[in-house]
N, C-alpha and C. Protein backbone atom coordinates (compact mmCIF):
# COMPACT_ATOMS: atom_id res chain seq x y z
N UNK A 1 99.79 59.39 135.69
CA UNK A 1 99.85 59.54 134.23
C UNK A 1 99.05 60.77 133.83
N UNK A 2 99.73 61.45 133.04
CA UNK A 2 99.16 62.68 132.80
C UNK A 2 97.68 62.57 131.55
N UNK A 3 97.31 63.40 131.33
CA UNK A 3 95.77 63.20 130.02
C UNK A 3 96.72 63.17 129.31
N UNK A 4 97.25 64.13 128.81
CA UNK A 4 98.21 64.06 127.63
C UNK A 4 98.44 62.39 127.20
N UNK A 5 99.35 61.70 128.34
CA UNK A 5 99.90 60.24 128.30
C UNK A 5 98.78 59.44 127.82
N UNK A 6 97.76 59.35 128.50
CA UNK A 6 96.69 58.73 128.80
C UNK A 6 95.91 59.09 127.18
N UNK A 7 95.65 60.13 126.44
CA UNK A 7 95.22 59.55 125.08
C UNK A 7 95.87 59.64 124.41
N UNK A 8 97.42 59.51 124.09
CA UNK A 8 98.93 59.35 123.44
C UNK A 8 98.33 58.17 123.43
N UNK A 9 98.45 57.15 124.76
CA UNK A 9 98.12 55.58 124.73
C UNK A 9 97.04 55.28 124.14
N UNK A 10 96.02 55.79 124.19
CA UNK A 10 94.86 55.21 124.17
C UNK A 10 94.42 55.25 122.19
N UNK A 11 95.28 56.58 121.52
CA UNK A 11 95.25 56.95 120.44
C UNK A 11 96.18 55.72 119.66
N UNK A 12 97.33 55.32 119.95
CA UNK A 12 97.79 54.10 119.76
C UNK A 12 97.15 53.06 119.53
N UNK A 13 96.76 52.70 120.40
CA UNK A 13 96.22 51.40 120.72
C UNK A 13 94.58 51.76 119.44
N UNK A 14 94.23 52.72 119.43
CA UNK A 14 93.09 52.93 118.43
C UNK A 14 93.97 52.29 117.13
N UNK A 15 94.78 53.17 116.68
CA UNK A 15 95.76 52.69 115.37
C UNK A 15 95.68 51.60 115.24
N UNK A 16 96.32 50.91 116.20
CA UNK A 16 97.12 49.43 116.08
C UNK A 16 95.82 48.52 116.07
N UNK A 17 94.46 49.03 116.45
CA UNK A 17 93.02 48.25 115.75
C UNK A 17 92.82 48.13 114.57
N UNK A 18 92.93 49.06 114.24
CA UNK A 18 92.90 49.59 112.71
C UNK A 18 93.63 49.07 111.77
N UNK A 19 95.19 48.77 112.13
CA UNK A 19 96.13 47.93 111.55
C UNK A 19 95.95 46.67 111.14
N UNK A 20 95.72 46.32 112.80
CA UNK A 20 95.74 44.55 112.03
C UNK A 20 94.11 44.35 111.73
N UNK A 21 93.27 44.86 112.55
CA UNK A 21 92.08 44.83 111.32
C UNK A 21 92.27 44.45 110.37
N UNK A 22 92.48 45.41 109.86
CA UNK A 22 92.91 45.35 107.88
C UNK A 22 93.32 44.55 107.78
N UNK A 23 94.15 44.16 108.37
CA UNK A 23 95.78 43.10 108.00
C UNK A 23 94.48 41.77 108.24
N UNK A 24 94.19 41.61 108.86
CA UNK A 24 93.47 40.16 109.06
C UNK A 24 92.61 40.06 108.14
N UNK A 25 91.89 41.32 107.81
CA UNK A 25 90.39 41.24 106.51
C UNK A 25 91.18 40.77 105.35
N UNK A 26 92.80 41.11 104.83
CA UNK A 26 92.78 40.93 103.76
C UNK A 26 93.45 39.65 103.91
N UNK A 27 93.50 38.71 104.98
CA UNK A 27 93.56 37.40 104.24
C UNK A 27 92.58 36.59 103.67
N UNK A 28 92.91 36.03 102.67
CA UNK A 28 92.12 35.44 101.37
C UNK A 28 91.44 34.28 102.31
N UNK A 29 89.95 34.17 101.50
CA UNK A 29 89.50 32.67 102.13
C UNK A 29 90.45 31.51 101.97
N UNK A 30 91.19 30.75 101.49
CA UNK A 30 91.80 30.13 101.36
C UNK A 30 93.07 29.99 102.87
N UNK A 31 93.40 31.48 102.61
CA UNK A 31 94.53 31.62 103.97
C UNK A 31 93.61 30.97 105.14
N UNK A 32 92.40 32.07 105.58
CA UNK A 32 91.45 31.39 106.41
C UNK A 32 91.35 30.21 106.68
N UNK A 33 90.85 29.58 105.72
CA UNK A 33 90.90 28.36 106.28
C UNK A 33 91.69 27.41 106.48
N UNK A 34 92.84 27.81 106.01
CA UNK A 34 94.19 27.18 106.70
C UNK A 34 94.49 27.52 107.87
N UNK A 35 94.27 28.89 107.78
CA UNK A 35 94.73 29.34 109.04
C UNK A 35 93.94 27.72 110.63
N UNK A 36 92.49 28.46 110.18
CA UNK A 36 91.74 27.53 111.30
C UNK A 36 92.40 26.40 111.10
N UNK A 37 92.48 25.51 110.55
CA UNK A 37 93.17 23.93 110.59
C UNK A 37 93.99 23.82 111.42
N UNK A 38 95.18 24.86 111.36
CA UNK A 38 96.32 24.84 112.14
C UNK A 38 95.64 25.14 113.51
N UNK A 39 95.14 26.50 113.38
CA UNK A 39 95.14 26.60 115.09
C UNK A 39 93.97 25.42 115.68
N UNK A 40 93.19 24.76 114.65
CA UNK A 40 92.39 23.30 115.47
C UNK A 40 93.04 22.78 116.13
N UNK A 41 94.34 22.23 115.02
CA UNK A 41 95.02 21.11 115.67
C UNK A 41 96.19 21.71 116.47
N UNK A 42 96.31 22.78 116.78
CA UNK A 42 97.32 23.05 118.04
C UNK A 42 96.42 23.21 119.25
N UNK A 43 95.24 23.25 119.49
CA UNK A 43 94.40 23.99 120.56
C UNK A 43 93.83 22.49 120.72
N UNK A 44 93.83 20.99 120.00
CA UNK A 44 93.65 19.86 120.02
C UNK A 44 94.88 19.62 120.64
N UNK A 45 96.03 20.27 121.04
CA UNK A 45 97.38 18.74 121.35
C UNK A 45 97.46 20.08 123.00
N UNK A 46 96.40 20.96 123.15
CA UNK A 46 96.60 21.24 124.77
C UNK A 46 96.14 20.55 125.40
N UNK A 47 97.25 19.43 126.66
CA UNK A 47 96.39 19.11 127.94
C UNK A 47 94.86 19.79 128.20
N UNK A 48 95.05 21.11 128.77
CA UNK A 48 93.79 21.59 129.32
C UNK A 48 92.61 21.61 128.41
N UNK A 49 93.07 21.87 127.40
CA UNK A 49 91.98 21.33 126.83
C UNK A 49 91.23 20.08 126.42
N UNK A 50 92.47 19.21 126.49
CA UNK A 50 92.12 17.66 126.24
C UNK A 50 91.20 17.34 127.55
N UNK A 51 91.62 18.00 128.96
CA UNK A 51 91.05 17.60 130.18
C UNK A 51 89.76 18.25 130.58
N UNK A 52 89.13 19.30 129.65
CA UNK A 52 88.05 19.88 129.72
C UNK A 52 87.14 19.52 129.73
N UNK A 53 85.82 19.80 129.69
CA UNK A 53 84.76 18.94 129.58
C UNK A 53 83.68 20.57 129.28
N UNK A 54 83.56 21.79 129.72
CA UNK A 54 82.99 23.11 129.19
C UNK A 54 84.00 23.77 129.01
N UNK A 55 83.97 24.45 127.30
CA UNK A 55 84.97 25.39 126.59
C UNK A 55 83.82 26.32 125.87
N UNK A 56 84.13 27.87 126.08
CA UNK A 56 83.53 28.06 125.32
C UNK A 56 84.69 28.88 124.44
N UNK A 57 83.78 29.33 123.67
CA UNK A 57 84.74 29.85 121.78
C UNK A 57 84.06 31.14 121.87
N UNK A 58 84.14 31.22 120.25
CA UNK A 58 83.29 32.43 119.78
C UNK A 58 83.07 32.08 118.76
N UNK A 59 82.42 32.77 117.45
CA UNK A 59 82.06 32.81 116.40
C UNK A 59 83.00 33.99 115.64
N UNK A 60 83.65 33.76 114.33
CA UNK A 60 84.55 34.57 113.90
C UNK A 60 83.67 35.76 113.32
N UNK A 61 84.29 36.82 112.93
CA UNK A 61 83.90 38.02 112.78
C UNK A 61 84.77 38.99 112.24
N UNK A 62 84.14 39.80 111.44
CA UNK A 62 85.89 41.15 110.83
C UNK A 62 86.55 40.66 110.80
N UNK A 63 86.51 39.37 110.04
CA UNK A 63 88.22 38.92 109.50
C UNK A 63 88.68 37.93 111.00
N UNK A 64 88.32 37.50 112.04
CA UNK A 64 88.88 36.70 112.85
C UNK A 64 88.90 35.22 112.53
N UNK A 65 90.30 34.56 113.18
CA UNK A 65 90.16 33.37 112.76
C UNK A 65 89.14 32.59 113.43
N UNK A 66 89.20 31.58 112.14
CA UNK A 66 87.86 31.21 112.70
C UNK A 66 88.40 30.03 113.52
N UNK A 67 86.90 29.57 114.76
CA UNK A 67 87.24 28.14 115.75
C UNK A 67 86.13 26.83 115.28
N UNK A 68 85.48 27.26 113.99
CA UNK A 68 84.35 26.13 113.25
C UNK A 68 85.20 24.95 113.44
N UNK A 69 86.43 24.74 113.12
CA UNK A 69 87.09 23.21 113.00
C UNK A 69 87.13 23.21 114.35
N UNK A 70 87.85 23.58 114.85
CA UNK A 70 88.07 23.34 116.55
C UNK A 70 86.55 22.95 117.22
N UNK A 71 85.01 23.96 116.82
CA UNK A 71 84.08 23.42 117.55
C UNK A 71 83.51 22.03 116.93
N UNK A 72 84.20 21.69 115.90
CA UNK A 72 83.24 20.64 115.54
C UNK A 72 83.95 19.18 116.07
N UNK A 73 85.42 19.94 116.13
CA UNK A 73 86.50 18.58 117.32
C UNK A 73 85.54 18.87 118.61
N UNK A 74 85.44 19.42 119.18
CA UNK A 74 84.79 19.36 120.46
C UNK A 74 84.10 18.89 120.63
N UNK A 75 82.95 18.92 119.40
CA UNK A 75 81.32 18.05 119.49
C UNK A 75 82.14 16.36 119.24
N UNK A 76 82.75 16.24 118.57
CA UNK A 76 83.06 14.47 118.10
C UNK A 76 83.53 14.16 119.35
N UNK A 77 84.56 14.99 120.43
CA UNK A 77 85.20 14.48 121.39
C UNK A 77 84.01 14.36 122.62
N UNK A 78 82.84 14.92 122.51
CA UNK A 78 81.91 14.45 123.45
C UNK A 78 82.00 15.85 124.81
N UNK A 79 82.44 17.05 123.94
CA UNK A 79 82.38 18.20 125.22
C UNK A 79 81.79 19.28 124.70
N UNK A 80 81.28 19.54 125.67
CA UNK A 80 80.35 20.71 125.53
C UNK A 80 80.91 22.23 125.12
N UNK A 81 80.30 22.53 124.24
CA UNK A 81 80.78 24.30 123.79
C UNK A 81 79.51 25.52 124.59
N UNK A 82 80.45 26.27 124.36
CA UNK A 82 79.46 27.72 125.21
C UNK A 82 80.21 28.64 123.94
N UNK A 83 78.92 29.42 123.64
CA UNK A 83 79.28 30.94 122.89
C UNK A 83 78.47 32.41 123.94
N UNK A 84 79.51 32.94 123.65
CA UNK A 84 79.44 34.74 124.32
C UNK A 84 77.93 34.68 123.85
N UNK A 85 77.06 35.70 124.36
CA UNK A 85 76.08 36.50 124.55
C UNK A 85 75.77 37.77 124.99
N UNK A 86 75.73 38.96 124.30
CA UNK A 86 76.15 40.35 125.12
C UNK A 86 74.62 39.92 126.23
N UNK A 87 74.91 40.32 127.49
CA UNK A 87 73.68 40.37 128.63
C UNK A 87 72.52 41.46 128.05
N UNK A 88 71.43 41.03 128.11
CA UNK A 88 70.41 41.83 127.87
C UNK A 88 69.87 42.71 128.86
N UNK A 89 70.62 42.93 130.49
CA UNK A 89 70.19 43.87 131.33
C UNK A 89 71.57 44.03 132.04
N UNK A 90 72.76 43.80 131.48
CA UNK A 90 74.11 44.56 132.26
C UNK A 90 75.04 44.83 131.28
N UNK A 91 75.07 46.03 130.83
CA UNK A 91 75.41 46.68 129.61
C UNK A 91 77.10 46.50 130.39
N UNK A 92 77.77 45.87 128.88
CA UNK A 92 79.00 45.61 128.80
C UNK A 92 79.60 44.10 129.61
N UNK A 93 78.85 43.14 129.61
CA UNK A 93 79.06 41.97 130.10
C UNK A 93 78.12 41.07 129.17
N UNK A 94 79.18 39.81 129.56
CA UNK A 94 78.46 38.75 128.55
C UNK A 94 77.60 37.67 129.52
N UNK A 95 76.80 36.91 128.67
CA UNK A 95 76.66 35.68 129.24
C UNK A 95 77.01 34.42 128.57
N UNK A 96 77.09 33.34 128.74
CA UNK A 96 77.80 32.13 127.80
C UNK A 96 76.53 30.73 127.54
N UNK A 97 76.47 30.86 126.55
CA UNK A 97 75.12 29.86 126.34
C UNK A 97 75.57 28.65 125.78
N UNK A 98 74.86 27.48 125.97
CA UNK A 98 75.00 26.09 125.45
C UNK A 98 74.97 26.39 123.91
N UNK A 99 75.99 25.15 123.17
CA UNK A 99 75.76 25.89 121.80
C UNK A 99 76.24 24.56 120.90
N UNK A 100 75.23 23.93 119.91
CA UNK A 100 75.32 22.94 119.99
C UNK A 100 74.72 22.79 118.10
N UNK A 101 74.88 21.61 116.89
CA UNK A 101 74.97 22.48 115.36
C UNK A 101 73.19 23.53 115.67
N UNK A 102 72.45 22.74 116.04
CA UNK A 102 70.82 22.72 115.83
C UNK A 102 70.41 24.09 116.76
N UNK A 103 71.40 24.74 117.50
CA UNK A 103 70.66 26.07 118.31
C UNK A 103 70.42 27.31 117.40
N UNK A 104 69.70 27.51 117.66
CA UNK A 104 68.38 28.30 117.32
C UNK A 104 69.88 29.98 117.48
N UNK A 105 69.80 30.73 116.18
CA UNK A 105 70.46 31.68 116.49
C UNK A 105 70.20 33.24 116.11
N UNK A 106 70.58 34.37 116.72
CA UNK A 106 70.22 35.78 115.89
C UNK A 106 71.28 36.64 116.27
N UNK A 107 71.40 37.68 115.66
CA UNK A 107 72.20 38.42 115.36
C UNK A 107 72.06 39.50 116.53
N UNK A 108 73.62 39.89 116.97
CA UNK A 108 73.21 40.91 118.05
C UNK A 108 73.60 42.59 117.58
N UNK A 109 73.62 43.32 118.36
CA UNK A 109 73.72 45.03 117.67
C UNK A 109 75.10 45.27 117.01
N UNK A 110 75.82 43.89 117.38
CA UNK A 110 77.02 44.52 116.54
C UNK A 110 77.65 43.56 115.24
N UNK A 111 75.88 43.18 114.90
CA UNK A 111 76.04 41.89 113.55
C UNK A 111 77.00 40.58 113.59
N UNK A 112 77.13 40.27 114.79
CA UNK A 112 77.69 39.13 115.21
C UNK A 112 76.47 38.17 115.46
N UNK A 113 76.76 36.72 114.76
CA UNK A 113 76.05 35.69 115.35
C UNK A 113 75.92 35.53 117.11
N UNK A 114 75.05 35.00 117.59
CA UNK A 114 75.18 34.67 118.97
C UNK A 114 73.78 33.73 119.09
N UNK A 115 73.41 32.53 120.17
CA UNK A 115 72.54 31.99 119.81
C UNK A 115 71.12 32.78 120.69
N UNK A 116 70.29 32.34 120.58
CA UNK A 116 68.94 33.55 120.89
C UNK A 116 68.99 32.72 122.34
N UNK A 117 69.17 33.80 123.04
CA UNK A 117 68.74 34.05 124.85
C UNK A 117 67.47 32.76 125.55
N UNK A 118 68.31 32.52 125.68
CA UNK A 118 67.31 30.90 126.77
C UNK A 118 68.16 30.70 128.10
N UNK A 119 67.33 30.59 129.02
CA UNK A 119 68.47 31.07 130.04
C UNK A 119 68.32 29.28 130.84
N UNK A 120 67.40 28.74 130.01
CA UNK A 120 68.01 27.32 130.26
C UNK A 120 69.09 26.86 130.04
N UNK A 121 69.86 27.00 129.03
CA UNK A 121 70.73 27.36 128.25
C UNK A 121 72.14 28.00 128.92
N UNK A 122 71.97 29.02 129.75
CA UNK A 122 73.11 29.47 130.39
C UNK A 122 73.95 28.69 131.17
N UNK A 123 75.33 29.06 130.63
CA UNK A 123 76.01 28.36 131.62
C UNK A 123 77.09 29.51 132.90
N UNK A 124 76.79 29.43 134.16
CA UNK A 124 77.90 30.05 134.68
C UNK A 124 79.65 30.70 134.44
N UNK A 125 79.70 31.51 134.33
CA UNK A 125 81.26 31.73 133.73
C UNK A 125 82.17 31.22 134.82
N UNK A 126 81.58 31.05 136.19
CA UNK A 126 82.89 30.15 136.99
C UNK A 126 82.42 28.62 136.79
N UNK A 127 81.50 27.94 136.01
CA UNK A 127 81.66 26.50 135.82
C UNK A 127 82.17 26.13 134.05
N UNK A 128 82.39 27.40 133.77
CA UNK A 128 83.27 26.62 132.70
C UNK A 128 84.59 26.93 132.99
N UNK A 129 85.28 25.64 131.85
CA UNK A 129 86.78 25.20 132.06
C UNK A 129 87.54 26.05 131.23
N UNK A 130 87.29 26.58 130.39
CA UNK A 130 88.00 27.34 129.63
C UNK A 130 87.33 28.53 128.76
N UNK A 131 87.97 29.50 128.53
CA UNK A 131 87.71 30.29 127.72
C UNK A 131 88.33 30.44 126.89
N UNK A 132 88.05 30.24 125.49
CA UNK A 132 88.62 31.00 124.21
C UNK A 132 88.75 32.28 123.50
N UNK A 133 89.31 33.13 123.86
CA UNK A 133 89.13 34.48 123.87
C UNK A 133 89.69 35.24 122.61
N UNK A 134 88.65 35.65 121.87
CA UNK A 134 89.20 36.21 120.35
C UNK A 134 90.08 37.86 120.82
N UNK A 135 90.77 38.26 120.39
CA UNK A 135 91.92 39.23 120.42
C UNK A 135 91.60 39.91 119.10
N UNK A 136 92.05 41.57 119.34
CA UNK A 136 92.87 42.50 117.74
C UNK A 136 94.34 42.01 117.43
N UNK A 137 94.94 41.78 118.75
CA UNK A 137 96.24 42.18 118.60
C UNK A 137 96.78 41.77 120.09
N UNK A 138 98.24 41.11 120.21
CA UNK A 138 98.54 40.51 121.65
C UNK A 138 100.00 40.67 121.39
N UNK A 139 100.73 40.48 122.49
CA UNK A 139 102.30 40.75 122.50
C UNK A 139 103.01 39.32 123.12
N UNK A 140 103.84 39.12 123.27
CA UNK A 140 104.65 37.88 123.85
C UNK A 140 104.56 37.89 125.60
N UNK A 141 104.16 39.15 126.22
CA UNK A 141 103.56 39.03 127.53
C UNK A 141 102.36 38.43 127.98
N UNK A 142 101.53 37.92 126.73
CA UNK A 142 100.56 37.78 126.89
C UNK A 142 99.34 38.70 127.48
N UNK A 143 99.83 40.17 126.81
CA UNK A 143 98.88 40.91 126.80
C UNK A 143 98.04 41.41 125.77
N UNK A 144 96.90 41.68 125.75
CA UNK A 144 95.24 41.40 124.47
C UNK A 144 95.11 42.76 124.74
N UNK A 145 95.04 43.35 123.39
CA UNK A 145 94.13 44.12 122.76
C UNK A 145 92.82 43.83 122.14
N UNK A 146 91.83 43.87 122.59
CA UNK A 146 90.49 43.75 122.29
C UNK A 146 90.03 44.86 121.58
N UNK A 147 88.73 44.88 120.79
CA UNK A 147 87.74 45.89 120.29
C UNK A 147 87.69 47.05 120.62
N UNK A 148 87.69 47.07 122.35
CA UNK A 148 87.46 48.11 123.35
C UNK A 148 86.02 48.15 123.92
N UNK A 149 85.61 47.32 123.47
CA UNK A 149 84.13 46.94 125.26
C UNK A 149 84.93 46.57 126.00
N UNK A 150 85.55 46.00 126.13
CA UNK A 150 85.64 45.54 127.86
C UNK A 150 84.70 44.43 128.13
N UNK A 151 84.28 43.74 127.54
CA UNK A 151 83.93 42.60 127.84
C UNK A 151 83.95 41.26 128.23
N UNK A 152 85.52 40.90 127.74
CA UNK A 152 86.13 40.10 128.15
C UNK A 152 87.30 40.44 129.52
N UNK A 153 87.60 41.59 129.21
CA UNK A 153 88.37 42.28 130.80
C UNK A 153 87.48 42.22 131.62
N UNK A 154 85.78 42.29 131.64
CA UNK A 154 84.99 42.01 132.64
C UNK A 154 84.85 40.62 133.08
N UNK A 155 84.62 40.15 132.02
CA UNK A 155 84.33 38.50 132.11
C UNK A 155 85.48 37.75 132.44
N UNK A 156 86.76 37.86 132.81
CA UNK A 156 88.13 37.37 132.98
C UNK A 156 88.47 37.98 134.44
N UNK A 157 87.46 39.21 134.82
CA UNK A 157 88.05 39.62 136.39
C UNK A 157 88.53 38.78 137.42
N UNK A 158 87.82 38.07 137.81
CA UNK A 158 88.36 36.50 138.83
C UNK A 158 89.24 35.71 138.36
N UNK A 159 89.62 35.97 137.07
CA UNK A 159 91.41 34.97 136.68
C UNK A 159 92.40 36.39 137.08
N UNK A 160 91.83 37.37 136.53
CA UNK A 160 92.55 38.44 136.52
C UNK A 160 93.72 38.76 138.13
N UNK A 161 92.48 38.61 138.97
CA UNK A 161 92.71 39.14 140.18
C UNK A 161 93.01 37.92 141.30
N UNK A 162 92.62 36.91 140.98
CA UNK A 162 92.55 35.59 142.31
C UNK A 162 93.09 34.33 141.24
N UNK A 163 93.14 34.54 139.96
CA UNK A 163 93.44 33.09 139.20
C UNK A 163 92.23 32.33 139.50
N UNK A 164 91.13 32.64 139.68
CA UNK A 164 90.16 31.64 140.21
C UNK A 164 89.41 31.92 138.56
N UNK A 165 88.31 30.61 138.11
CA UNK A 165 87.33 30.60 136.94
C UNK A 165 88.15 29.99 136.13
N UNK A 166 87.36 30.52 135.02
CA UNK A 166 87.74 29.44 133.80
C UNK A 166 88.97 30.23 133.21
N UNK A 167 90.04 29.11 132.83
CA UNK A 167 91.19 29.34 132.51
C UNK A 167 91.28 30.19 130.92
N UNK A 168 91.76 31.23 130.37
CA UNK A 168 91.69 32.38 129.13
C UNK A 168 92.93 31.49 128.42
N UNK A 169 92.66 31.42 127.17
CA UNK A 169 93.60 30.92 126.04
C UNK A 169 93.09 32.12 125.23
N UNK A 170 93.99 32.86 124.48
CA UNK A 170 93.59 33.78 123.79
C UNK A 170 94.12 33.43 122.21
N UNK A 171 93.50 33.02 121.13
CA UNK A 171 93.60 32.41 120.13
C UNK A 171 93.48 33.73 118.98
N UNK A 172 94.52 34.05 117.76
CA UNK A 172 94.45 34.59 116.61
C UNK A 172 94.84 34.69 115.70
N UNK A 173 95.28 35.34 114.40
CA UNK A 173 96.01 34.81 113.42
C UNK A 173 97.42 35.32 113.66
N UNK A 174 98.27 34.83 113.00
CA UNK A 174 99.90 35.07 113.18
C UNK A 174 100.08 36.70 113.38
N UNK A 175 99.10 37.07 111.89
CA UNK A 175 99.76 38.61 112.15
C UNK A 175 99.25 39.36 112.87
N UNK A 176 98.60 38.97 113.85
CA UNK A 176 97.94 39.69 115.06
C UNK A 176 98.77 40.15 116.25
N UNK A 177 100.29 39.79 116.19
CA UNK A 177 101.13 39.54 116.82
C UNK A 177 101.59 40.76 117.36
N UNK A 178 102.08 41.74 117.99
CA UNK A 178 102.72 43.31 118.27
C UNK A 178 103.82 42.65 118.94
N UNK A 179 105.25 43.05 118.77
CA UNK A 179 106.31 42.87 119.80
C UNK A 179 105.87 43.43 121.39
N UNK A 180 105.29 44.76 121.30
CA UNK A 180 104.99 45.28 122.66
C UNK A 180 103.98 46.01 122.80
N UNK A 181 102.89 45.66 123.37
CA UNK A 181 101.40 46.42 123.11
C UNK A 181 101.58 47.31 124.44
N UNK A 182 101.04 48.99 123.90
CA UNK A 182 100.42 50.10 125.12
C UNK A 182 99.34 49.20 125.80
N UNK A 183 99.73 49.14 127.21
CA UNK A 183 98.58 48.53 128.12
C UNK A 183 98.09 49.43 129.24
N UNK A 184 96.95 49.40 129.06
CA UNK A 184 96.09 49.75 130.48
C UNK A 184 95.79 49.02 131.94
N UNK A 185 95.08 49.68 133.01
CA UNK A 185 95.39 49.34 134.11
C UNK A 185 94.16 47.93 134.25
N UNK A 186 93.22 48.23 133.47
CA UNK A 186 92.75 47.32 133.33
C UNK A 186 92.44 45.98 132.15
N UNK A 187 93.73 46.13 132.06
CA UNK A 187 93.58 44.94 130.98
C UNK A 187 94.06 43.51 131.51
N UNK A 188 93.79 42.67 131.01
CA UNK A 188 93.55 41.52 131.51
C UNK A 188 94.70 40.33 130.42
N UNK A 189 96.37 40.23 131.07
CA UNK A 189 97.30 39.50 130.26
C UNK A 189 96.45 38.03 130.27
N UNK A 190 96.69 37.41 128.92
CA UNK A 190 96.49 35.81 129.40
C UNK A 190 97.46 34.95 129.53
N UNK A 191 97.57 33.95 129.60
CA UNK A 191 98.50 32.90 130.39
C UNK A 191 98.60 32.40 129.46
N UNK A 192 98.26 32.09 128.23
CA UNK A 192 98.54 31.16 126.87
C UNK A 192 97.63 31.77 125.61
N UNK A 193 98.84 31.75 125.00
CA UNK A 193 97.93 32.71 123.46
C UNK A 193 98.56 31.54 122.23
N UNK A 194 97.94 30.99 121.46
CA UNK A 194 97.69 30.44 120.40
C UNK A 194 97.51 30.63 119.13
N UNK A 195 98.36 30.67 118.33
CA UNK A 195 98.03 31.00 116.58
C UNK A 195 98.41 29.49 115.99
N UNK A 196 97.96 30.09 114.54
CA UNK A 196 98.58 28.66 113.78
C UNK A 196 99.88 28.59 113.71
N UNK A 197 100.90 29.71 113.82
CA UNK A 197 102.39 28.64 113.84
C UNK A 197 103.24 28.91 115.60
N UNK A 198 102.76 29.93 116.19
CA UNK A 198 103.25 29.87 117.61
C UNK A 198 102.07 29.65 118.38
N UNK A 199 102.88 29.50 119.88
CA UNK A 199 102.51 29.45 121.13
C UNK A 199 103.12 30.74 122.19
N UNK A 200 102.41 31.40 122.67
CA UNK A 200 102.89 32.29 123.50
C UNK A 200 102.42 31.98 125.33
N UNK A 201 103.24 31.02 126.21
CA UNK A 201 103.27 30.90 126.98
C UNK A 201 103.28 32.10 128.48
N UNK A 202 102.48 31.67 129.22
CA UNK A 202 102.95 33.16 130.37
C UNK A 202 104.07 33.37 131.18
C-alpha cells in the first residue's frame, strides 16, 4: 500500500469520527435513554451473556450509548462488572477493575469516569467472560472503528489472533452503523455487534 493509500484511508476513517460523533451528540436525552433500554434488554436475551458470571462494560462518554441499565441488570442478576482503566505504566493499554454502585471513582486524562486504581481490584483480561466494547462506528462485517488509541485492538489481541479470552460484543447506537468501514491491518472485527434495533452477527 502506497503513503498516498495509507492516509487517503486513514483521512477517511478521521471523517467518518467526526460524523457519527456528531450524529450521536445530537441525540436528545430522551432518545438516550431509550436508546439504553433497548440495547439492556437485547444484551439481556444473549445466551453468553446470560452464562457469564465477569462482563465488563464501560461508562458512556461523547454522546455514547449508555450500559447504566444493562449494569444495574447485572448487579440484580448476581454478576460481577469490570470497567476499563487506562494502565498507569503501559501507555496505550487498559486494565479492568471490579466495579460495583459504592467504588470509589476519578477521572482519567481524557475526562472519562474510571474507578481509582486498586490493584486488589484488578481483574485479569483472560479471566473475564466478556467484553463490552464501546465503538465510533462498525459495518455488518463486524468491523469497529474506535477513537484511535488502540486500546481495545490491544486488549482484544488473543481473540484477535487465537480466539482465546474474553469473548468482544461491540455495543452502539443505530446510527453508528457504516455499510463498509476503511480497515486497517490491525484492527480487530468482532463476532457480535449490538444496537437497540439490530444484531450484527459474524
Amino acid at each position: 500500500m502506497t503513503t498516498t493509500s495509507v492516509s487517503s484511508s486513514q483521512q477517511l476513517r478521521q471523517q467518518l469520527r467526526q460524523q457519527i460523533r456528531h450524529a450521536r451528540r445530537q441525540l436528545s436525552p430522551q432518545q438516550q435513554q431509550h436508546a439504553a433500554q433497548q440495547l439492556s434488554q437485547r444484551l439481556q436475551a444473549i445466551d453468553r451473556i446470560q452464562h457469564s458470571q465477569h462482563i465488563a462494560v464501560y461508562l458512556a462518554n461523547d454522546g455514547e450509548i449508555d450500559p447504566q441499565p444493562f449494569i444495574k441488570w447485572l448487579w440484580q442478576q448476581g454478576k460481577s462488572v469490570y470497567l476499563p482503566v487506562l494502565h498507569p505504566f503501559s501507555k496505550g493499554h487498559l486494565l479492568f477493575l471490579h466495579y460495583e454502585a459504592n467504588t470509589p471513582m476519578t477521572t482519567n486524562r481524557y475526562h472519562i469516569s474510571e474507578p481509582q486504581l486498586d490493584v486488589r481490584r484488578v481483574k485479569p483480561i483472560a479471566d473475564l467472560d466478556v467484553i463490552c466494547t464501546p465503538l465510533v462506528a462498525f459495518d455488518s462485517e463486524g468491523q469497529r472503528l474506535g477513537m484511535g488509541g488502540g486500546y481495545y485492538d490491544r486488549t482484544l489481541t488473543q481473540w484477535h489472533q487465537y480466539r482465546q479470552g474474553p469473548y468482544p460484543i461491540g455495543i452502539g447506537h443505530d446510527c453508528q452503523y457504516i455499510p463498509q468501514l476503511p480497515n486497517e491491518t490491525w484492527d480487530v472485527p468482532l463476532p457480535l455487534i449490538i444496537t437497540p434495533q439490530y444484531q450484527f452477527n459474524e
